[in-house]
Protein backbone atom coordinates (compact mmCIF):
# COMPACT_ATOMS: atom_id res chain seq x y z
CA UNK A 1 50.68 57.07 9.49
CA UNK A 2 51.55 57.63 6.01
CA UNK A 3 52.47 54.69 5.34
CA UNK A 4 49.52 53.02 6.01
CA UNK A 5 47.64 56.10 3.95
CA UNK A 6 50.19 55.00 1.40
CA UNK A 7 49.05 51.02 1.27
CA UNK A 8 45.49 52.34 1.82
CA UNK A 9 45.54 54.18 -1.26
CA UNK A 10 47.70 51.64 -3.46
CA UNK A 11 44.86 49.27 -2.35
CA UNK A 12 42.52 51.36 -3.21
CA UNK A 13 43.34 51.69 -6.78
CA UNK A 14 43.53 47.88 -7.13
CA UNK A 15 40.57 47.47 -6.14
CA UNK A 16 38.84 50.14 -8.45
CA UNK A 17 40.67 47.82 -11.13
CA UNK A 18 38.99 45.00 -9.61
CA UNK A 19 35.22 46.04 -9.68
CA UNK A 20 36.12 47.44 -13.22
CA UNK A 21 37.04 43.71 -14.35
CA UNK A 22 34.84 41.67 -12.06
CA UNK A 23 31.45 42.70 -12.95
CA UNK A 24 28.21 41.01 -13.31
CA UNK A 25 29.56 38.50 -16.44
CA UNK A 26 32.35 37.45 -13.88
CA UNK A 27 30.24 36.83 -10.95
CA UNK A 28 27.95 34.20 -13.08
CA UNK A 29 30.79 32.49 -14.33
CA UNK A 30 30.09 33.15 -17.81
CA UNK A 31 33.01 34.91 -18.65
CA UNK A 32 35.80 32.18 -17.04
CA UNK A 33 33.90 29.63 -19.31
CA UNK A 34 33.67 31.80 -22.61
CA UNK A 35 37.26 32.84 -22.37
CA UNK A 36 39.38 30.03 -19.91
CA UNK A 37 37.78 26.70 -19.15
CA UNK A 38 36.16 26.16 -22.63
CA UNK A 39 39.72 26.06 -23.97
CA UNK A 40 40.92 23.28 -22.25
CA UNK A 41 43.66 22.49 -19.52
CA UNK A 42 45.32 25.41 -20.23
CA UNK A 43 42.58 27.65 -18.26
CA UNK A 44 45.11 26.82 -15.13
CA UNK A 45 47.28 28.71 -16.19
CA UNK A 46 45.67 31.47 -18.29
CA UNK A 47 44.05 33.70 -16.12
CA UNK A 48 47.65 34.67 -14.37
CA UNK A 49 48.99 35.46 -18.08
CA UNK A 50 45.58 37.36 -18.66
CA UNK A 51 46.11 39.63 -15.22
CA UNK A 52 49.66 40.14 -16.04
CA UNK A 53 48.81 41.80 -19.18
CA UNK A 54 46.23 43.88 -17.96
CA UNK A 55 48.34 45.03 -14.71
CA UNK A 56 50.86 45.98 -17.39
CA UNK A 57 49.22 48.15 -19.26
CA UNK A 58 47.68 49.63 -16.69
CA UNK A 59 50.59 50.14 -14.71
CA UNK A 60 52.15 51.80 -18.08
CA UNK A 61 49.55 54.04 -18.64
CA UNK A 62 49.00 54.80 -14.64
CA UNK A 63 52.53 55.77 -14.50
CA UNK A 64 52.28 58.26 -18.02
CA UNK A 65 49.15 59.99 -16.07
CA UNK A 66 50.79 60.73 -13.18
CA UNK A 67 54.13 61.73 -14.34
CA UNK A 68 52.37 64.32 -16.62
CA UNK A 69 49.16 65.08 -14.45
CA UNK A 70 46.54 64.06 -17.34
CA UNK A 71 44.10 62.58 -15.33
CA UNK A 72 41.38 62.80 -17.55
CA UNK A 73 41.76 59.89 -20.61
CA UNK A 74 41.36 62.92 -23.22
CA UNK A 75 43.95 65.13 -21.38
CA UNK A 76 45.79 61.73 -21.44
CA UNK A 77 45.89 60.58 -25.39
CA UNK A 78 46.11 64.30 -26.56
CA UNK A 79 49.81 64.41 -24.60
CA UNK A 80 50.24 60.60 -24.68
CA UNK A 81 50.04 60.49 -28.70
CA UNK A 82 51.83 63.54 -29.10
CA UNK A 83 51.51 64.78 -33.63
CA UNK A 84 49.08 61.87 -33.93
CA UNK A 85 46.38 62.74 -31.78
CA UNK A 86 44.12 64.57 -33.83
CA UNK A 87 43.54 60.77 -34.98
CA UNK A 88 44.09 58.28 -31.83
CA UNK A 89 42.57 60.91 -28.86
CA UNK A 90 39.43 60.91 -31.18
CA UNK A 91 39.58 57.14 -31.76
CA UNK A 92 39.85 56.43 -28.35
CA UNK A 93 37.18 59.10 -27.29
CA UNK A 94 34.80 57.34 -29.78
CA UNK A 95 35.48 53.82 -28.42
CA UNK A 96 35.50 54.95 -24.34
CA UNK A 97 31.81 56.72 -25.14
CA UNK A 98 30.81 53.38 -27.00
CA UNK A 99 31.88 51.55 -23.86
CA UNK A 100 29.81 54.13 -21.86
CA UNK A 101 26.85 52.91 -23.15
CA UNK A 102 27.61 49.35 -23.39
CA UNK A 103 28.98 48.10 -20.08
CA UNK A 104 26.92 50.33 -18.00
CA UNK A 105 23.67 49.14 -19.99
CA UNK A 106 24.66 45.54 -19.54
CA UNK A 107 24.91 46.73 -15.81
CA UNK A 108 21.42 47.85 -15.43
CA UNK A 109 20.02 44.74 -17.69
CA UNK A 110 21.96 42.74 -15.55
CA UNK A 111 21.64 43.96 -12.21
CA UNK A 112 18.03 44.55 -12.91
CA UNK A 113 16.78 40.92 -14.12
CA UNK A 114 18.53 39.74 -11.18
CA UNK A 115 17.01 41.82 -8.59
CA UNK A 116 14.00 41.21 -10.30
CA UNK A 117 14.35 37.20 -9.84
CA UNK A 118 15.08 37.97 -6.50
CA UNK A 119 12.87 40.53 -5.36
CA UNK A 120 9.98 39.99 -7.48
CA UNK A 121 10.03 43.74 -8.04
CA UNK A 122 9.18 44.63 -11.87
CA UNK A 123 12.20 44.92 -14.37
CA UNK A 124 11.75 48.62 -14.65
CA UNK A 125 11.39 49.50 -11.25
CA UNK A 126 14.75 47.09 -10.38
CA UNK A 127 16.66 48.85 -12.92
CA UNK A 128 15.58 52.19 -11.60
CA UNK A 129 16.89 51.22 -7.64
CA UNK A 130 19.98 49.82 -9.76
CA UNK A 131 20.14 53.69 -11.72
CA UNK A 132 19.95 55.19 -8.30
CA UNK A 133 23.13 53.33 -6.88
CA UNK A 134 25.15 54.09 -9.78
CA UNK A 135 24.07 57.94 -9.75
CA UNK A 136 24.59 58.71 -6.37
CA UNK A 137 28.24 57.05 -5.80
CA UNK A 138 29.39 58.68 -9.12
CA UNK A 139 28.07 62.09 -7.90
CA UNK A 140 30.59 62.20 -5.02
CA UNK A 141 33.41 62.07 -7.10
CA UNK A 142 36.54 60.29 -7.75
CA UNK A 143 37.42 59.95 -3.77
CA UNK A 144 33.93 58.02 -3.31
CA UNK A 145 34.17 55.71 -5.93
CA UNK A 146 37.80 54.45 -4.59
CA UNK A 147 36.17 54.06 -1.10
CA UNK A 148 32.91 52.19 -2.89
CA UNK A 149 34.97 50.04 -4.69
CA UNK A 150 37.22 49.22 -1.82
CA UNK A 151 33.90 48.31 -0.16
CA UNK A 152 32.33 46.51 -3.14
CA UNK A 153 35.36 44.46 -3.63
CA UNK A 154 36.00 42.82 -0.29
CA UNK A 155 31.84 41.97 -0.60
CA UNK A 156 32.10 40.52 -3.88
CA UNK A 157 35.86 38.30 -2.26
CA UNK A 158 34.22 37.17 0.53
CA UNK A 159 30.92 36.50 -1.35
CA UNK A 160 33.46 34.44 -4.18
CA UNK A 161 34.61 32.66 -1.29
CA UNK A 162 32.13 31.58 0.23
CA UNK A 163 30.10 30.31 -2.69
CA UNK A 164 33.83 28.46 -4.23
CA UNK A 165 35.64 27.03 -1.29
CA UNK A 166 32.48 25.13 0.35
CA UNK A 167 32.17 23.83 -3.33
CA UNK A 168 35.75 23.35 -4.05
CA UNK A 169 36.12 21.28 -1.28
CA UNK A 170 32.77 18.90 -1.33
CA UNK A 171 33.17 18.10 -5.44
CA UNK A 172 37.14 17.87 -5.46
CA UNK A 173 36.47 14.44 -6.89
CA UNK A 174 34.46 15.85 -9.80
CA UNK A 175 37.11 18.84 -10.16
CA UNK A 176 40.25 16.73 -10.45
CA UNK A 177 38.11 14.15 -12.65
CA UNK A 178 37.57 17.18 -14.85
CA UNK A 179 41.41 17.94 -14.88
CA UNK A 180 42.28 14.70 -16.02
CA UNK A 181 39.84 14.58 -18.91
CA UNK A 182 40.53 17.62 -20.10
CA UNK A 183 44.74 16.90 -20.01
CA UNK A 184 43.48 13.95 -22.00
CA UNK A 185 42.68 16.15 -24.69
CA UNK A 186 38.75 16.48 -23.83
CA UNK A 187 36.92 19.83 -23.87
CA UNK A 188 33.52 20.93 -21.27
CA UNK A 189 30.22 20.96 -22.28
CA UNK A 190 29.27 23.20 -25.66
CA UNK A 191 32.90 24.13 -25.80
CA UNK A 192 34.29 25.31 -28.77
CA UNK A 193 38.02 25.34 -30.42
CA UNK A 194 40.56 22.20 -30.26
CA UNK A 195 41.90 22.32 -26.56
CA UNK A 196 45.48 23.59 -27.87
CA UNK A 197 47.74 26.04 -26.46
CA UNK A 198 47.45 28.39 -29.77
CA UNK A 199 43.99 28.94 -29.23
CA UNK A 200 43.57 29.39 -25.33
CA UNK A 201 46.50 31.59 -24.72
CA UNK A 202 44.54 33.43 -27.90
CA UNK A 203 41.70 33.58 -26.22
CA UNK A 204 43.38 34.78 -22.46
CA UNK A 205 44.87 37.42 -24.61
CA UNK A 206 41.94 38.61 -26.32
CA UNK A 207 39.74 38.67 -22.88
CA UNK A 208 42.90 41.15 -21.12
CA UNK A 209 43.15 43.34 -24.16
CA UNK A 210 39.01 43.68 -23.93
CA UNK A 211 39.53 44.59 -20.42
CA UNK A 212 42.31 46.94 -21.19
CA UNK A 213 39.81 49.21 -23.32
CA UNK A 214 38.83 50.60 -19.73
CA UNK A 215 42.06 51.85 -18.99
CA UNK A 216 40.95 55.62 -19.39
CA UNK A 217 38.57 55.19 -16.36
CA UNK A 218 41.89 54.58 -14.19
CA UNK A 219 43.60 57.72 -15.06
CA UNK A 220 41.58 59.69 -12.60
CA UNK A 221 42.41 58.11 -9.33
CA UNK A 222 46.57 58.53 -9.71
CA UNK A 223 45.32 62.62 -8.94
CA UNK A 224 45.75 61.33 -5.38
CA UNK A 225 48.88 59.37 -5.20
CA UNK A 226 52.29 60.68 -3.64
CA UNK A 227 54.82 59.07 -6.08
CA UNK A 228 54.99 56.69 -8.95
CA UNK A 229 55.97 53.70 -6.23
CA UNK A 230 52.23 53.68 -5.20
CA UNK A 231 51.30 53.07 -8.55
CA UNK A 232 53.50 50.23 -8.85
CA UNK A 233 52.44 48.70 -5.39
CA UNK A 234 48.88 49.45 -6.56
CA UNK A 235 49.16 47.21 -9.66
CA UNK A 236 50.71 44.20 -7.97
CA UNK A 237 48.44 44.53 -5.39
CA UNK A 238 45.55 44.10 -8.40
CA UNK A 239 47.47 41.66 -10.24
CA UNK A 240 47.46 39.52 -7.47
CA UNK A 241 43.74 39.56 -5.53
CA UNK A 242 42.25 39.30 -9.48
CA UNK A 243 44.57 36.43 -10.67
CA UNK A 244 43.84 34.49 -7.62
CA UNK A 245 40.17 35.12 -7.45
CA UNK A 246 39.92 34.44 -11.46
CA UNK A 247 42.28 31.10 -10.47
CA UNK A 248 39.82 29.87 -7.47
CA UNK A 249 36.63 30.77 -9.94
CA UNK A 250 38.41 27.95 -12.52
CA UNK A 251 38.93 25.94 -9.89
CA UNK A 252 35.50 25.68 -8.45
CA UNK A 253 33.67 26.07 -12.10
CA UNK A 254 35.72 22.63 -13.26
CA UNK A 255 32.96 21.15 -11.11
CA UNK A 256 30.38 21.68 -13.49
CA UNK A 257 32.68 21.61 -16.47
CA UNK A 258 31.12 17.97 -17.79
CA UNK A 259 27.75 18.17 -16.12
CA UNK A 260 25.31 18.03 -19.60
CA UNK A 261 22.79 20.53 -18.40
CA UNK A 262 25.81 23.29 -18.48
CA UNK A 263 24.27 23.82 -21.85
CA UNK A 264 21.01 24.94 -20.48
CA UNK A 265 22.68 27.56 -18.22
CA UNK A 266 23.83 31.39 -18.89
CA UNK A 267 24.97 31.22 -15.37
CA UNK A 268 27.13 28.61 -14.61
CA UNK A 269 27.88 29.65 -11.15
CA UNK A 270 23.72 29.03 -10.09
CA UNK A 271 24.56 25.03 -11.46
CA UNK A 272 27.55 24.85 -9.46
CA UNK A 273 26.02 26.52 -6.12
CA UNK A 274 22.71 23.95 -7.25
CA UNK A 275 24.95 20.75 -7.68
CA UNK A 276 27.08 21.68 -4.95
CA UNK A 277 26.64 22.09 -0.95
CA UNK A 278 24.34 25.05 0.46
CA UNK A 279 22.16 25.79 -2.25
CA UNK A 280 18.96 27.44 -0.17
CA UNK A 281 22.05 30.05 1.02
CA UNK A 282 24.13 30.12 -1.81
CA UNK A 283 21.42 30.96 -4.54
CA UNK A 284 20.57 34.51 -3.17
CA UNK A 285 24.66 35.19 -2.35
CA UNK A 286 25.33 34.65 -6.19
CA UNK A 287 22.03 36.72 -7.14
CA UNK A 288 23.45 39.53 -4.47
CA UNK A 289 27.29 39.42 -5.97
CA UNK A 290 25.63 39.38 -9.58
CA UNK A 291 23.93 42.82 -8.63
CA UNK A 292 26.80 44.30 -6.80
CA UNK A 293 29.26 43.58 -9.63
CA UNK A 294 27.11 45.13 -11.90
CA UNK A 295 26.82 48.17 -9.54
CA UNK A 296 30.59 48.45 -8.97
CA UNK A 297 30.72 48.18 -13.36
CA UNK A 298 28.04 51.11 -13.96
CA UNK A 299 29.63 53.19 -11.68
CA UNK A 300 33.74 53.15 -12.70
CA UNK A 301 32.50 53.49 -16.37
CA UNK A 302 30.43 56.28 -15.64
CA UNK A 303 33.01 57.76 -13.42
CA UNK A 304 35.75 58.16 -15.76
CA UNK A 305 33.50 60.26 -18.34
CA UNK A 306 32.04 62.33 -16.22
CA UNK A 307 36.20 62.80 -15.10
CA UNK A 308 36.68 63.49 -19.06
CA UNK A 309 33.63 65.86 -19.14
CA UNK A 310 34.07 67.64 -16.23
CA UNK A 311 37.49 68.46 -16.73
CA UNK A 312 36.50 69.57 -20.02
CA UNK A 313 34.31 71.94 -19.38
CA UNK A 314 35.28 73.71 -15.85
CA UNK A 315 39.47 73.81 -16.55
CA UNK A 316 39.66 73.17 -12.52
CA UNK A 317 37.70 75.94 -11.68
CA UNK A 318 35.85 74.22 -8.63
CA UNK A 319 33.27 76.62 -7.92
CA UNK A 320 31.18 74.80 -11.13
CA UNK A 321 32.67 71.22 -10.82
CA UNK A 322 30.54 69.85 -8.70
CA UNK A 323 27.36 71.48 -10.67
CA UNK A 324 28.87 70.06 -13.81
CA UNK A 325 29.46 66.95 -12.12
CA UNK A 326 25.82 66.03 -11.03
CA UNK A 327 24.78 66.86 -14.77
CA UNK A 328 26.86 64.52 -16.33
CA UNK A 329 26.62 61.78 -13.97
CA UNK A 330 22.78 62.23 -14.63
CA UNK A 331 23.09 62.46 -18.08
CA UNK A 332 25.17 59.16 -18.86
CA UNK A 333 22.96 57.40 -15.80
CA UNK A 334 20.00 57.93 -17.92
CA UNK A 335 21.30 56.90 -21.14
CA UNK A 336 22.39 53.76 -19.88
CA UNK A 337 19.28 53.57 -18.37
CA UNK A 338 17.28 53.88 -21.90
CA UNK A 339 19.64 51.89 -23.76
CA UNK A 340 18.75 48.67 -21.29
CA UNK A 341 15.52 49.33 -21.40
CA UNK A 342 15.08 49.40 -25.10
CA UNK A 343 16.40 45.62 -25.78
CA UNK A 344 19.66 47.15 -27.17
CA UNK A 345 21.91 44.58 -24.92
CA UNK A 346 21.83 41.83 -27.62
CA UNK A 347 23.62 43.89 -29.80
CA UNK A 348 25.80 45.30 -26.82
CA UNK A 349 27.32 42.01 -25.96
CA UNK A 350 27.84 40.87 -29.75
CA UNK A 351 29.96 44.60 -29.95
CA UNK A 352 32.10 43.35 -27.43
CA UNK A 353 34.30 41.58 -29.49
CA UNK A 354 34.17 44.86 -32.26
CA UNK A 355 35.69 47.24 -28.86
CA UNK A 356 38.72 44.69 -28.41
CA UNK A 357 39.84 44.84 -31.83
CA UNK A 358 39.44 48.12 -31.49
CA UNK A 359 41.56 48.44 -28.43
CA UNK A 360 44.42 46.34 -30.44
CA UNK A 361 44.79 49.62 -32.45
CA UNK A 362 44.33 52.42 -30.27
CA UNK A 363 45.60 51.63 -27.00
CA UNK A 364 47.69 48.15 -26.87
CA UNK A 365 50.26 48.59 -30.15
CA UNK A 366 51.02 52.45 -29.42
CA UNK A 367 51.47 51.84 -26.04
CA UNK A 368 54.16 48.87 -26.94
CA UNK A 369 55.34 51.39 -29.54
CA UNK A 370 56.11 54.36 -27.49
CA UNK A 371 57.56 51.88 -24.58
CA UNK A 372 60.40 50.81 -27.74
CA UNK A 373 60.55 54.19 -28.25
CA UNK A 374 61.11 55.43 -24.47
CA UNK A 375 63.53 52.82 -23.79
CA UNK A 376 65.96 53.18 -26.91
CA UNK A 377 65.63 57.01 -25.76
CA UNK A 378 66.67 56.00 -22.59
CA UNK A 379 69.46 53.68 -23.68
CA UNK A 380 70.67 56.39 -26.28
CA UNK A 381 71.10 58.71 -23.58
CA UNK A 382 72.97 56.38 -21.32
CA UNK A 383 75.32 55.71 -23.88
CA UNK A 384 76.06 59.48 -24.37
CA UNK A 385 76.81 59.90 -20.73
CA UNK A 386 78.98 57.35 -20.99
């Protein structure tokens, strides 16, 4: 029996890191083609290198959390930085709040225009049933949003796989023509850089250190773990359901990698489903995963600052958590609300690039840092014992 609480809850972590990564950009196909295929032959590869670093880090940082119960990110960086983080807590508090307001806007922008295509329903009112999602599975805490995203996940897997494998398998022709022109040294449709190995695994890099910047959100759910092995198990278990479903997206996506009306698209995945078998079905399954990635997005985001604020203000004394906790999930609901509906998402997506840079400095090169620094420790102390 514990055992299989054990896996249950190593699998439910993953898969919190899953919905975190595999939002609404992921579920159009936009971001495998801005950050994998448009680089050349070397997306086959890529997205494994790009999971690995991300299950890395996170494992790193996962492990840190637990070890010294901070499982807010603010209780995290003050002990994590140790002298220096008067500086990097407040950096990183700056750039998680930032993120706040980006991602889960893009959510409700996202989600909304979709269930507006679908529905018919006006923008505002779709983004408003969207708001109401995200508020109510953040209200229930840190033990609902592992459960939703369990949920959430194994919708938006089968949904992948039943949009890419049909596909996969009817335009294999078209997917290993694309292989071969593109190992010839030719690039998809509106693609931009030279196709070389420099500027792909650049590019892999770039999207897993982006990713990365939501690290803090992942602090909170180690609260419930038994010992560090789950954490490990947790992060292979995530490494491997995101490389492969980031691997089969490629895959299927190569299909439409030549096709000159790619141009014309911001969601690649509707031109594959269109030029591809089961259109009539597969058109409202994309629309569907579209809204429920940007669901499962909105709510981890929110989630982990309403873990940061909560914390902040009640010290553990439960009698006002939950109080404090439906305030602040309301509170950064609405402003993510406002900022999507005030046209602010242009500018969201083009600070996007700003956050990862940002990430570079505050999260991955102290982390690499203080691993040197923990492992000469380490070694130091071995070779006094010996």
């Amino acid at each position: 029996m514990k055992n299989k609480r054990t896996h249950s809850l190593a699998w439910g972590v993953a898969f919190v890191g899953f919905t975190t990564q595999f939002g609404g950009g992921f579920a159009s196909g936009a971001q495998i083609y801005q950050y994998f295929i448009n680089f050349g032959i070397w997306t086959l590869i890529m997205p494994f290198l790009a999971q690995f670093l991300m299950s890395l880090f996170y494992w790193y940082g996962m492990r840190y959390a637990y070890r010294h119960k901070t499982y807010d990110y603010r209780s995290f960086s003050d002990r994590f930085y140790g002298k220096f983080h008067p500086v990097f807590s407040n950096l990183y508090e700056i750039e998680y709040f930032v993120m706040v307001c980006m991602a889960p806007a893009v959510a409700f922008a996202t989600g909304g225009s979709t269930l507006h295509t679908l529905t018919g329903l006006p923008y505002f009112t779709c983004t408003i049933i969207i708001g109401v999602f995200i508020f109510f599975i953040t209200l229930f805490g840190t033990d609902i949003v592992r459960k939703c995203s369990s949920a959430l996940s194994i919708l938006i897997i089968a949904g992948m796989l039943l949009v890419l494998i049909p596909n996969i398998i009817a335009q294999w022709d078209t997917i290993t023509a694309a292989v071969q022109n593109m190992a010839s040294g030719s690039l998809p449709v509106a693609a931009q850089g030279n196709g070389g190995f420099g500027s792909a695994l650049w590019s892999a890099c770039v999207y897993g250190i982006f990713q990365i910047t939501a690290i803090g959100l992942m602090y909170q759910h180690t609260r419930r773990l038994n010992d560090e092995k789950e954490i490990g198990r947790s992060m292979i278990y995530m490494f491997i359901v995101d490389a492969l479903i980031m691997e089969l997206a490629v895959v299927g996506l190569l299909a439409i990698a030549f096709l000159p009306k790619l141009a014309e698209y911001d969601v690649p995945m509707l031109l594959l489903v269109q030029s591809g078998v089961g259109s009539k079905i597969l058109t409202p399954v994309i629309s569907i995963l579209i809204i429920l990635g940007a669901v499962s997005t909105g709510v981890n985001m929110i989630a982990g600052i309403v873990e940061r604020s909560v914390s902040h203000l009640t010290k553990d004394k439960d009698d006002k958590r939950h109080r404090y906790s439906v305030i602040a999930s309301l509170l950064f609901t609405l402003l993510a609300f406002c900022i999507a509906q005030f046209g602010l998402i242009p500018l969201v997506r083009t600070g996007y690039s700003y956050i990862g840079y940002a990430t570079l400095i505050v999260i991955i090169l102290p982390f690499v840092i203080h691993f040197i620094a923990h492992f000469r420790k380490k070694e130091n102390i071995s070779n006094d014992v010996n």
